[in-house]
C-alpha atoms as a PDB file:
ATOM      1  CA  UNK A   1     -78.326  -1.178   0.107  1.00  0.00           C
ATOM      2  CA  UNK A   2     -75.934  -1.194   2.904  1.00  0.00           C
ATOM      3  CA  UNK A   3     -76.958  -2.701   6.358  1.00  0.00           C
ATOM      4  CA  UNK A   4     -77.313  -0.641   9.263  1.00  0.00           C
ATOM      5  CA  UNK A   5     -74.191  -2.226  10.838  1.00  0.00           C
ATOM      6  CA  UNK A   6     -71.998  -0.517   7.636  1.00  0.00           C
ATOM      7  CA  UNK A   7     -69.590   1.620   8.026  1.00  0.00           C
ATOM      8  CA  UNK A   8     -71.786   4.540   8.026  1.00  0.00           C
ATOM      9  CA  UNK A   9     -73.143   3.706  11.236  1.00  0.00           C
ATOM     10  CA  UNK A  10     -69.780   1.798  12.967  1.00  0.00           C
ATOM     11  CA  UNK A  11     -69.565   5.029  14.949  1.00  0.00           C
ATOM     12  CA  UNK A  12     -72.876   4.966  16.210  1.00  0.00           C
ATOM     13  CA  UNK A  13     -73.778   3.413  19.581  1.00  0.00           C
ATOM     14  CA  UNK A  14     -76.854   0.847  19.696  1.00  0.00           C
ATOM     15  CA  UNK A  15     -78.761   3.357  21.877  1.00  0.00           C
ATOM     16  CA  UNK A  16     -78.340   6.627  19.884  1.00  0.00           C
ATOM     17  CA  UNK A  17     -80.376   7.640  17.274  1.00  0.00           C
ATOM     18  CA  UNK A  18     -78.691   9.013  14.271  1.00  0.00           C
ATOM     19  CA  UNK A  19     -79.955  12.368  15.086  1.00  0.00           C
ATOM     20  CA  UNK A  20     -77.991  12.222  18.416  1.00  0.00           C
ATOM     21  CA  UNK A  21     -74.756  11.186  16.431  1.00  0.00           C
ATOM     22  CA  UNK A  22     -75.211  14.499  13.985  1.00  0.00           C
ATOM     23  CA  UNK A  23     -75.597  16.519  17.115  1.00  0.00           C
ATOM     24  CA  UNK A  24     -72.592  15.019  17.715  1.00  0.00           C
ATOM     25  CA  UNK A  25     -70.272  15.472  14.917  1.00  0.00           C
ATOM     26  CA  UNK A  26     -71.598  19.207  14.496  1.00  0.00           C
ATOM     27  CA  UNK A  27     -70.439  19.786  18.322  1.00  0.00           C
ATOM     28  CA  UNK A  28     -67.009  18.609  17.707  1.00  0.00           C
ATOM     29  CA  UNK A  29     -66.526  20.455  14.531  1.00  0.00           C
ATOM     30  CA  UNK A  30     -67.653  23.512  16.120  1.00  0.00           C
ATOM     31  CA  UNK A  31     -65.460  22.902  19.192  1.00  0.00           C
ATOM     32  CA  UNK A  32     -62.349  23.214  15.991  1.00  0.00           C
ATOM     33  CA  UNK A  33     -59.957  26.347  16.649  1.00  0.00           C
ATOM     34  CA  UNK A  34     -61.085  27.701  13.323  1.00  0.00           C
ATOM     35  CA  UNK A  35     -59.107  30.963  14.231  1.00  0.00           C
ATOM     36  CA  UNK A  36     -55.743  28.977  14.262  1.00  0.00           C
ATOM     37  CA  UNK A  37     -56.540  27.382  10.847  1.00  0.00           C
ATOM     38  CA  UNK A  38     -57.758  30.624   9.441  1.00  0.00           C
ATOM     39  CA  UNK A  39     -53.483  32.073  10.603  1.00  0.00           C
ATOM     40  CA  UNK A  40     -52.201  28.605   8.990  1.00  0.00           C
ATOM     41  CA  UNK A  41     -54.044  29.189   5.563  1.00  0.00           C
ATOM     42  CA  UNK A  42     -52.816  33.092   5.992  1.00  0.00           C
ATOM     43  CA  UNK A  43     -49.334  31.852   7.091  1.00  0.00           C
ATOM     44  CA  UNK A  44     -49.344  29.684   3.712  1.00  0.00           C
ATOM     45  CA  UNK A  45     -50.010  32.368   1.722  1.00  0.00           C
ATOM     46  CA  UNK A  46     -48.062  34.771   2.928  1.00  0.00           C
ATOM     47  CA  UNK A  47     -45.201  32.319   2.136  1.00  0.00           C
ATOM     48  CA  UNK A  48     -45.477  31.590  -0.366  1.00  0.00           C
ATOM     49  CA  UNK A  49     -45.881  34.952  -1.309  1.00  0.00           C
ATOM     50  CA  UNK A  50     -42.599  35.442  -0.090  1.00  0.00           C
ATOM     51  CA  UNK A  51     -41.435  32.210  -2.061  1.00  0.00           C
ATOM     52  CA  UNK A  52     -42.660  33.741  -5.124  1.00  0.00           C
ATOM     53  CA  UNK A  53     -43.234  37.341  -5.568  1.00  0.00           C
ATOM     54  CA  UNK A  54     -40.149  39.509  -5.694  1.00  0.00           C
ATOM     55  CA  UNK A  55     -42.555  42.336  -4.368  1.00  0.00           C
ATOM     56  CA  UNK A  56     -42.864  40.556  -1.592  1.00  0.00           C
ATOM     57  CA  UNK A  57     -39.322  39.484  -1.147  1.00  0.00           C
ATOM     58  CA  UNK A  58     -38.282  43.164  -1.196  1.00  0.00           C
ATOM     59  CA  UNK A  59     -40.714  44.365   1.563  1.00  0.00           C
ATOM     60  CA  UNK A  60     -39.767  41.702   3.756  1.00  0.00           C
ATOM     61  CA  UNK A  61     -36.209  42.245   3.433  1.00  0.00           C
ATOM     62  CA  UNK A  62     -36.629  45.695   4.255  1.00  0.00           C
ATOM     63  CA  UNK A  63     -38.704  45.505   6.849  1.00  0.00           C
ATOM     64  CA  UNK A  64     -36.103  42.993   8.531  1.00  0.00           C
ATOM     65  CA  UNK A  65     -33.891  45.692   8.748  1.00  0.00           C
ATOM     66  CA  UNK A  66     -35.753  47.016  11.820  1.00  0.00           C
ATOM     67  CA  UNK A  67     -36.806  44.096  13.592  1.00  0.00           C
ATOM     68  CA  UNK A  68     -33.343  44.335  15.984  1.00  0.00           C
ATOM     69  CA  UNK A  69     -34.449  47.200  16.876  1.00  0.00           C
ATOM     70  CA  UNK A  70     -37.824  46.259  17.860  1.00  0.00           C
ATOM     71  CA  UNK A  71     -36.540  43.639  19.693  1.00  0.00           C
ATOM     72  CA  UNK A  72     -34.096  46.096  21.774  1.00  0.00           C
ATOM     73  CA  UNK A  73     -36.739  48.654  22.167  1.00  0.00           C
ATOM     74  CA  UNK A  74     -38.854  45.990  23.842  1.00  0.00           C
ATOM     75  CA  UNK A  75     -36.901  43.993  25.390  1.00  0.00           C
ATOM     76  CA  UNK A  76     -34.788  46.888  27.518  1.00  0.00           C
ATOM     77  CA  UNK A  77     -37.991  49.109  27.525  1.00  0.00           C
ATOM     78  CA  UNK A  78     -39.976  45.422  29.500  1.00  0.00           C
ATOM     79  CA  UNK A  79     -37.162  45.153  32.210  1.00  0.00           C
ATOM     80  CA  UNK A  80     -36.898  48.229  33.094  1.00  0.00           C
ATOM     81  CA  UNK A  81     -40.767  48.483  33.694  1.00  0.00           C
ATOM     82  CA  UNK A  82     -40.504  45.375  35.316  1.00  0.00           C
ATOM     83  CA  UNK A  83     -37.807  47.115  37.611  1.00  0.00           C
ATOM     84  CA  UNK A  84     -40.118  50.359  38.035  1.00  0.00           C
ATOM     85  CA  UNK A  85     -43.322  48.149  38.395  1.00  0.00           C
ATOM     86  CA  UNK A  86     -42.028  46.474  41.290  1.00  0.00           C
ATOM     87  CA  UNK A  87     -41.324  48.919  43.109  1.00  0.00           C
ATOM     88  CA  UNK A  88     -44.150  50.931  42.446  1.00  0.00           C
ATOM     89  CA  UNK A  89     -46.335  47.861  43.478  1.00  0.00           C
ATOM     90  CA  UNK A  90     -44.399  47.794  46.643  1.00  0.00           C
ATOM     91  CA  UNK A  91     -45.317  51.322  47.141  1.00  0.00           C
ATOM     92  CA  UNK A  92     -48.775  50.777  46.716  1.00  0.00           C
ATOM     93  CA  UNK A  93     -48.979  48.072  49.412  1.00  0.00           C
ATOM     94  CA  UNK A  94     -46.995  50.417  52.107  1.00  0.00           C
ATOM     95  CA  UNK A  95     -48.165  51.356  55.228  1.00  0.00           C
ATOM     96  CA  UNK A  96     -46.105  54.727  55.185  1.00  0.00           C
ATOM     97  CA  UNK A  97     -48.623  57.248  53.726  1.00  0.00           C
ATOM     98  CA  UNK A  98     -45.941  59.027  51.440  1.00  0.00           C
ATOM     99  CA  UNK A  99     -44.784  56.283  49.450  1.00  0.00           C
ATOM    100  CA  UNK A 100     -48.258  54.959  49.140  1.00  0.00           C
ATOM    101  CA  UNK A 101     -49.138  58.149  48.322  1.00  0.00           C
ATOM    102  CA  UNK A 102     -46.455  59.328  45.735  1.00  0.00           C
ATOM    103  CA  UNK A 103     -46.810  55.496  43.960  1.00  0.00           C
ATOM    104  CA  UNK A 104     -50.738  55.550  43.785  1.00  0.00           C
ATOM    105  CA  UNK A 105     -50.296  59.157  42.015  1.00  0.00           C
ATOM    106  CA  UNK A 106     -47.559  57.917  39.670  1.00  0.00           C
ATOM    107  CA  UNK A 107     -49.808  54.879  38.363  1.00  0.00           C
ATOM    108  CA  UNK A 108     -52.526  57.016  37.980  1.00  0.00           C
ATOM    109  CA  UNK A 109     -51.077  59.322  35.700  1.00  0.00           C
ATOM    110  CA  UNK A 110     -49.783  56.805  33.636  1.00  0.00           C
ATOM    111  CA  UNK A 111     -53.234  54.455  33.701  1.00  0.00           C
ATOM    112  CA  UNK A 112     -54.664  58.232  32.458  1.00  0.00           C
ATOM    113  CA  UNK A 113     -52.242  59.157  29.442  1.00  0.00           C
ATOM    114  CA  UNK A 114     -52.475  57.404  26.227  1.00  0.00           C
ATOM    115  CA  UNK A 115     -48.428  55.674  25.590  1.00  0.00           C
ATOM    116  CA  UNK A 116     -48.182  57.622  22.360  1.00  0.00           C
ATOM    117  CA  UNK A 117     -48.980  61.090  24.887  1.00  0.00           C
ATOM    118  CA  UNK A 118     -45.884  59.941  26.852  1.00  0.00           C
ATOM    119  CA  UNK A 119     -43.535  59.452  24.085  1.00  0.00           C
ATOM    120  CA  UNK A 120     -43.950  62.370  22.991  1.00  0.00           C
ATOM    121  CA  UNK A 121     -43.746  64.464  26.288  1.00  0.00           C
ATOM    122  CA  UNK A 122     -40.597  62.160  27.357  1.00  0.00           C
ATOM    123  CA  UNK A 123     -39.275  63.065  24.589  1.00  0.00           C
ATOM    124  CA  UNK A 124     -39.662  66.795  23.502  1.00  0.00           C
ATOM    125  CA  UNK A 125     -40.455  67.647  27.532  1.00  0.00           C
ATOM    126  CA  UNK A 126     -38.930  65.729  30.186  1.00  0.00           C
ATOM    127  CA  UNK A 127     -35.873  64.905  28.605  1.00  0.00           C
ATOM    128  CA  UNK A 128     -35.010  68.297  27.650  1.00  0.00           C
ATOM    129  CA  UNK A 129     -36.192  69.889  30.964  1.00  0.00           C
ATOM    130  CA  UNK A 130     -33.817  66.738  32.759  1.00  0.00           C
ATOM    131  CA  UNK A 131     -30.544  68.069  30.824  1.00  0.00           C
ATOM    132  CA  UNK A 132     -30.539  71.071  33.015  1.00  0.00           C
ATOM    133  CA  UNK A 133     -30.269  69.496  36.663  1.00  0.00           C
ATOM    134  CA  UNK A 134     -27.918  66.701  34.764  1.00  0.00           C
ATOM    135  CA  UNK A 135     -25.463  70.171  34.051  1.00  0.00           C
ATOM    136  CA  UNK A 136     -25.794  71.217  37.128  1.00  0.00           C
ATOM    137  CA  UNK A 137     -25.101  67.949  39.102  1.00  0.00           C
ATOM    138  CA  UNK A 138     -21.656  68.198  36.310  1.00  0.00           C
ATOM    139  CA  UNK A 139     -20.350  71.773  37.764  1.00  0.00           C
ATOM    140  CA  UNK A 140     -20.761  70.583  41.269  1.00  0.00           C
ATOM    141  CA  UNK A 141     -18.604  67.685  40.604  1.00  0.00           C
ATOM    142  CA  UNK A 142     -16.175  69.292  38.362  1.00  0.00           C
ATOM    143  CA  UNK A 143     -13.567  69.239  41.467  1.00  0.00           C
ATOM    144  CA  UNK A 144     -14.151  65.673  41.230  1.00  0.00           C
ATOM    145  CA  UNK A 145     -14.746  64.425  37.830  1.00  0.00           C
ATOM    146  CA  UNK A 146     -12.764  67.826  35.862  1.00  0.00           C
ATOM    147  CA  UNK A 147     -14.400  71.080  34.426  1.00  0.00           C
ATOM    148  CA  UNK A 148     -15.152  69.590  31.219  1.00  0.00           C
ATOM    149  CA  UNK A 149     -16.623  66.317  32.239  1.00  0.00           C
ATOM    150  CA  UNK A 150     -19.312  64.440  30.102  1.00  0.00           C
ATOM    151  CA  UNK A 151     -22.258  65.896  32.816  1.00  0.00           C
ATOM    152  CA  UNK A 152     -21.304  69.493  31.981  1.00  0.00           C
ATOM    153  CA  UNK A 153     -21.247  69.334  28.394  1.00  0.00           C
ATOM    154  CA  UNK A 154     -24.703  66.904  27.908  1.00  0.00           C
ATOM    155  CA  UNK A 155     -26.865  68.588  25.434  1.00  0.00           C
ATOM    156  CA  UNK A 156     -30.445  67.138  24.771  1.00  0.00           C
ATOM    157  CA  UNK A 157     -29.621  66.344  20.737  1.00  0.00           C
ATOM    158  CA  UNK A 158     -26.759  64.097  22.658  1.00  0.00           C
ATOM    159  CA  UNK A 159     -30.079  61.601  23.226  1.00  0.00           C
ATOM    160  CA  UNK A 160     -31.050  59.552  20.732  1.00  0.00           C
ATOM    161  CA  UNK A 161     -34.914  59.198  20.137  1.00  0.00           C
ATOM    162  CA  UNK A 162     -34.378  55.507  20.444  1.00  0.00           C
ATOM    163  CA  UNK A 163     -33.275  56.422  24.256  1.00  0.00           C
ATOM    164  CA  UNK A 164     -36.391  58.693  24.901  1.00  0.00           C
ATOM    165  CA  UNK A 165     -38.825  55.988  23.572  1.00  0.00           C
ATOM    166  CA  UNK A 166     -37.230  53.208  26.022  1.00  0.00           C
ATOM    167  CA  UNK A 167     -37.584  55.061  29.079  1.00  0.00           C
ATOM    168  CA  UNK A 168     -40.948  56.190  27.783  1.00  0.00           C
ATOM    169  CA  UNK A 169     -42.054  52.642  27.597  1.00  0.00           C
ATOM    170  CA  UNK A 170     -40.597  51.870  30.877  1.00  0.00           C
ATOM    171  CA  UNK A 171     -42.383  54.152  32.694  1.00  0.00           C
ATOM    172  CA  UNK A 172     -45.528  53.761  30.918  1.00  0.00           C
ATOM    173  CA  UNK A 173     -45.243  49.742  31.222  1.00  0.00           C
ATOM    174  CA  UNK A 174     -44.455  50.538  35.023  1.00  0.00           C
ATOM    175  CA  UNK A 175     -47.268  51.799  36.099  1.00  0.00           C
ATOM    176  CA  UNK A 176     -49.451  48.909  34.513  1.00  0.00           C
ATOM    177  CA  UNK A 177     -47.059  46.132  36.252  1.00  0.00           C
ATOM    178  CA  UNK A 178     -47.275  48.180  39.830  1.00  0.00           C
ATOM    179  CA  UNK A 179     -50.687  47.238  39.670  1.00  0.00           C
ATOM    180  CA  UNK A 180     -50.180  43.797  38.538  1.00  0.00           C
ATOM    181  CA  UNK A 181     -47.424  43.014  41.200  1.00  0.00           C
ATOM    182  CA  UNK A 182     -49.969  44.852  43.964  1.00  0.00           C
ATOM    183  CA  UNK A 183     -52.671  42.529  43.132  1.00  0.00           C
ATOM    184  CA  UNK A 184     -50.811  39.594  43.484  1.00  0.00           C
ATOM    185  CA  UNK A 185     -49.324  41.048  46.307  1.00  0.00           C
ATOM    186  CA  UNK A 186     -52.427  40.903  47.858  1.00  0.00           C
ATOM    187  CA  UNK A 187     -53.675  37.780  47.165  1.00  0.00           C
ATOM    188  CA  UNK A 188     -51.321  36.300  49.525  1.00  0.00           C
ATOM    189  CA  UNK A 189     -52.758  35.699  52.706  1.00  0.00           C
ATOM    190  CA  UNK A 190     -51.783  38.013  55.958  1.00  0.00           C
ATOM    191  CA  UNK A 191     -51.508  35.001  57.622  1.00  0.00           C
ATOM    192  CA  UNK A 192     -48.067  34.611  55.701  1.00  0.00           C
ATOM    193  CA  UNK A 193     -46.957  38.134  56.802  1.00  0.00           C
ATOM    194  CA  UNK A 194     -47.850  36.993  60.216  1.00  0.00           C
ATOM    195  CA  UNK A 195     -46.680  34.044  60.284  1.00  0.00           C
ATOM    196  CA  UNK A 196     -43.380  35.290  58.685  1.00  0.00           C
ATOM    197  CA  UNK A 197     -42.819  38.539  61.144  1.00  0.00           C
ATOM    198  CA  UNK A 198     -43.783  35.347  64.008  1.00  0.00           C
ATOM    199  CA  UNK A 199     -40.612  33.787  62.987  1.00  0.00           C
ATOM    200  CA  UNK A 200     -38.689  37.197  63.929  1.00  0.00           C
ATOM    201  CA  UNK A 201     -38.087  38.628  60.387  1.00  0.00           C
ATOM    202  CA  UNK A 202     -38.239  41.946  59.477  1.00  0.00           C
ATOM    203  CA  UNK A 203     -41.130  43.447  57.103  1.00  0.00           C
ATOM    204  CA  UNK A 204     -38.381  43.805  54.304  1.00  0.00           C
ATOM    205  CA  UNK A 205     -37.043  40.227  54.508  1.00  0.00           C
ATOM    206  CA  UNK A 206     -40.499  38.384  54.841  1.00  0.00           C
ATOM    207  CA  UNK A 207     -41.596  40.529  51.774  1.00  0.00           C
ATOM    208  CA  UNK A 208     -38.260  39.427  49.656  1.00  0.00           C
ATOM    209  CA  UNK A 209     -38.815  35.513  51.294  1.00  0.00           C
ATOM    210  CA  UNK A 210     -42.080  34.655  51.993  1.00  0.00           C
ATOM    211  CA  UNK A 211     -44.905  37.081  50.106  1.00  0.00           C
ATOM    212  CA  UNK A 212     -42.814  37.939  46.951  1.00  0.00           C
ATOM    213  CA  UNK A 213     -42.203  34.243  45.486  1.00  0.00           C
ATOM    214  CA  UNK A 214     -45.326  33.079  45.975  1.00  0.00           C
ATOM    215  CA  UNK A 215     -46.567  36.129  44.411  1.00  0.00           C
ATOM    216  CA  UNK A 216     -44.687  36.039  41.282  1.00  0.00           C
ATOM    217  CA  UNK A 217     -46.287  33.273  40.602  1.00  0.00           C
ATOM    218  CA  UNK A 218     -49.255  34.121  40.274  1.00  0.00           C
ATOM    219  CA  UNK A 219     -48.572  37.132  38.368  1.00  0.00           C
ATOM    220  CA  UNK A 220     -46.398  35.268  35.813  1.00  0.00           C
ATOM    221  CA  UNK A 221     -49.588  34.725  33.163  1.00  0.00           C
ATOM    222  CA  UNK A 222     -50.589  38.610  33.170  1.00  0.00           C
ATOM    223  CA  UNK A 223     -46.730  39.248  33.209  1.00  0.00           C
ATOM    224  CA  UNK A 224     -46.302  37.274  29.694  1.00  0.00           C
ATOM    225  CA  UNK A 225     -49.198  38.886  28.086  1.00  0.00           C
ATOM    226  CA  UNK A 226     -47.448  42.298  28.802  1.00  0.00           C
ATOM    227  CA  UNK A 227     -44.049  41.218  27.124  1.00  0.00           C
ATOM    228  CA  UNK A 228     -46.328  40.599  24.514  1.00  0.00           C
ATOM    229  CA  UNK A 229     -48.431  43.907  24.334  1.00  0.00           C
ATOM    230  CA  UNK A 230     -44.669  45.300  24.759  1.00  0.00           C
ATOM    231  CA  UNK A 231     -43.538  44.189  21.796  1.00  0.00           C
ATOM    232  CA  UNK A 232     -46.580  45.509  19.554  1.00  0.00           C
ATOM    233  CA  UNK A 233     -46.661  48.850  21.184  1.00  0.00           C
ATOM    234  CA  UNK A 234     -42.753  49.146  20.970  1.00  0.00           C
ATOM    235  CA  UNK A 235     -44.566  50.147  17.166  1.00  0.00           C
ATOM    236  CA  UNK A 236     -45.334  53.417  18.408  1.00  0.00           C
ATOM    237  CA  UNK A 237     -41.741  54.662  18.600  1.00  0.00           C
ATOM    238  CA  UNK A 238     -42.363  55.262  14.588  1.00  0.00           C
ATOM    239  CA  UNK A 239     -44.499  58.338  15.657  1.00  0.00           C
ATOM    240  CA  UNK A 240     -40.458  59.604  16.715  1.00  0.00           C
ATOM    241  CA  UNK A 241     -38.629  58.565  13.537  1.00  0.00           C
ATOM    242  CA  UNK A 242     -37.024  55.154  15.106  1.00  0.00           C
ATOM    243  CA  UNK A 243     -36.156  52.581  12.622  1.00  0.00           C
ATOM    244  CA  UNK A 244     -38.338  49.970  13.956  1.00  0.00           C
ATOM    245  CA  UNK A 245     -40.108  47.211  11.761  1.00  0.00           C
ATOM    246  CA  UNK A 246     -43.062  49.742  11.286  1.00  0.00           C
ATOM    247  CA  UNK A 247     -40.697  52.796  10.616  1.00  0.00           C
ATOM    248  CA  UNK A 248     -39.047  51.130   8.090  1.00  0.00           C
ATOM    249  CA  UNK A 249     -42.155  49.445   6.521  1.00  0.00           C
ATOM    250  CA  UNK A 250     -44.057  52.906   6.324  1.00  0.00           C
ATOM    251  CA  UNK A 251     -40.462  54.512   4.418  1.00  0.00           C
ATOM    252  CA  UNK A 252     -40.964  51.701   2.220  1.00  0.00           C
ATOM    253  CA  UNK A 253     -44.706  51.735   1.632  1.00  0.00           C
ATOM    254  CA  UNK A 254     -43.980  55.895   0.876  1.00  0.00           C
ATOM    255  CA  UNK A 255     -41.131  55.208  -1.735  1.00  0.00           C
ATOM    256  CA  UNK A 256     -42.503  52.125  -3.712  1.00  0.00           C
ATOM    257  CA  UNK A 257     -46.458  52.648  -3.175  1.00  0.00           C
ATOM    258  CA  UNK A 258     -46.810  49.014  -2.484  1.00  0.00           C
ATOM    259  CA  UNK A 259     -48.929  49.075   0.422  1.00  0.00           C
ATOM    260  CA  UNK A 260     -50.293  45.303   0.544  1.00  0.00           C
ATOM    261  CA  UNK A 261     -47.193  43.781   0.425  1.00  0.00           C
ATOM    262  CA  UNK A 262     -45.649  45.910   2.565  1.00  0.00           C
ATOM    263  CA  UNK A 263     -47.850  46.215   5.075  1.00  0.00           C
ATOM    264  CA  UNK A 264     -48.994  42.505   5.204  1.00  0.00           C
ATOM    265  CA  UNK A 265     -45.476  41.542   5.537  1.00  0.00           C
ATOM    266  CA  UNK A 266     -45.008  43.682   8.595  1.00  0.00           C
ATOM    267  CA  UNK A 267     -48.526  42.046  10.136  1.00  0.00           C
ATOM    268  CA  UNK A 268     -47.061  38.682   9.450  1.00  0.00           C
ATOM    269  CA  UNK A 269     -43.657  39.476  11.168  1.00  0.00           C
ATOM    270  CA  UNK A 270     -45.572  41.090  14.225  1.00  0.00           C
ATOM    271  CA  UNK A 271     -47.693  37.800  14.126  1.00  0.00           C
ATOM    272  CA  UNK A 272     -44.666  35.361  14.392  1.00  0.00           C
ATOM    273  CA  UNK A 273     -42.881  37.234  16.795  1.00  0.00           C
ATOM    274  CA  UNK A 274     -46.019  37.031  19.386  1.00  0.00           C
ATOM    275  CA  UNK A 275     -46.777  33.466  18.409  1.00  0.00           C
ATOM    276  CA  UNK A 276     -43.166  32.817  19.466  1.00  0.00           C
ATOM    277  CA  UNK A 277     -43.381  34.962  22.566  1.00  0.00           C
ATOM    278  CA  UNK A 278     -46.415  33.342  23.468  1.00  0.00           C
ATOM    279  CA  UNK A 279     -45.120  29.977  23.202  1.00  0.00           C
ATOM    280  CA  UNK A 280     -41.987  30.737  25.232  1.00  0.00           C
ATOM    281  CA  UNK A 281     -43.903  32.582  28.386  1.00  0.00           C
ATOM    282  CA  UNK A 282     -46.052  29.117  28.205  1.00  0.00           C
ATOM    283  CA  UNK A 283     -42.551  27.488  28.685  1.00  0.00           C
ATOM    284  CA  UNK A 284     -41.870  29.701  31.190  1.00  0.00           C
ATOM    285  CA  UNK A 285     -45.143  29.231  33.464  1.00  0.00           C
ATOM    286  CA  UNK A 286     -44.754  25.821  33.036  1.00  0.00           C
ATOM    287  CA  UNK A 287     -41.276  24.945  34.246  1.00  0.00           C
ATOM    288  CA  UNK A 288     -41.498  27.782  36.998  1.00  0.00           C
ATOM    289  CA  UNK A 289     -44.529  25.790  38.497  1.00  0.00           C
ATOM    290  CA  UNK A 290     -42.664  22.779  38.523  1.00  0.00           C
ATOM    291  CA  UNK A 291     -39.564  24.490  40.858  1.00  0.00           C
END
């Protein structure tokens, strides 16, 4: 029979009880990030999977066929709605009445309509509807550019889908980040702004110096998590025949019938991809706070 100064009880202190040291060790096992060893054990299998089963193999290489264009869709789709966003949020923290006006109804119709609504009316209505004015703007500069310049002749099938679903995305994304660059906007104190237009600049130039650096840092977590959401609902441009990851995972799926490994190589690959992302807007929030 082992003494209470054993090894069992090295780890206890002289005025716990062993009750108290249970309580413990169940605290810091539950205090574990079971949910990230839950992805490693799925990770594991999964490639192994890929190690092993030829099913596998085959779904994974197709699928890898559209992951450039994920990447491009979300990507060029995320600056550009950084782009809109910013202005948009600039709009919504005017003082002139119309662009407050004409940015607050712009966000609210996109906050209103699901994404997969707007890729569809960008591209079967807005796009079509914009090739008209586009072939007019051609025959008024025909003196200038020739009479059968590229404006003229622009036909709507001259758009790829893949075009429709990044300015889609854009303008959807936009209207989230206008809000997202308003509130941190207004965070700022108006003491800055006061201090600022004190000094003798102008509204535009103590916006671009003073508010807007300070405020892009505090928007840079909310920022990351939309590259993120980005790149998962850059998925929906499937709905328009795109050959993204999920496009070419569902022609797959259709032609072989192998739905599990298909579609639980796609998951995995949409996993990684955010895990990366993830890590690398940590890396950025961390070296932009030390500048």
């Amino acid at each position: 029979m082992q003494s209470p100064s054993g090894p069992q009880s090295a780890n206890i202190l002289p005025s716990e009880t062993p009750r108290t040291a249970q309580a413990r060790a169940v605290d810091q096992i539950a205090a574990l990030p079971f949910w990230l060893i839950i992805v490693l054990l799925l990770g594991v299998f999964l490639v192994y999977q890929f190690s092993t089963n030829e099913t596998y193999v085959t779904a994974l290489t197709r699928i890898i066929n559209g992951i450039s264009t994920t990447l491009f869709v979300a990507v060029v789709s995320y600056a550009l709605a950084i782009l809109i966003g910013l202005f948009a949020g600039l709009g919504r923290v005017s003082k002139n009445p119309i662009i407050f006006n004409l940015a607050t109804f712009y966000v609210q119709i996109i906050r209103g309509v699901p994404i997969l609504v707007q890729l569809l009316y960008w591209a079967f209505v807005i796009v079509p509807l914009a090739i008209v004015p586009v072939n007019g703007l051609g025959a008024w500069l025909s003196p200038v550019l020739g009479g059968g310049n590229f404006l003229m002749n622009l036909q709507s099938r001259d758009i790829d889908f893949a075009s429709r679903c990044i300015l889609a995305l854009a303008f959807a994304y936009g209207g989230f980040e206008a809000e997202t660059f308003r509130a941190g906007i207004e965070s700022i104190g108006k003491g800055q702004m006061e201090a600022a237009r004190s000094l003798g600049m102008t509204y535009t130039q103590a916006m671009r110096f003073v508010i807007l650096p300070q405020a892009i840092r505090r928007v840079l977590p909310p920022l990351g998590n939309d590259l993120i959401a980005m790149l998962k609902d850059s998925s929906l441009v499937s709905a328009l025949g795109v050959r993204d990851m999920t496009q070419e995972a569902r022609l797959y799926a259709a032609a072989s019938f192998r739905y599990i490994e298909t579609y639980s190589s796609l998951a995995f690959l949409y996993l990684s991809l955010t895990l990366i992302l993830s890590g690398f807007t940590r890396w950025i929030e961390t070296r932009w706070k030390q500048l």
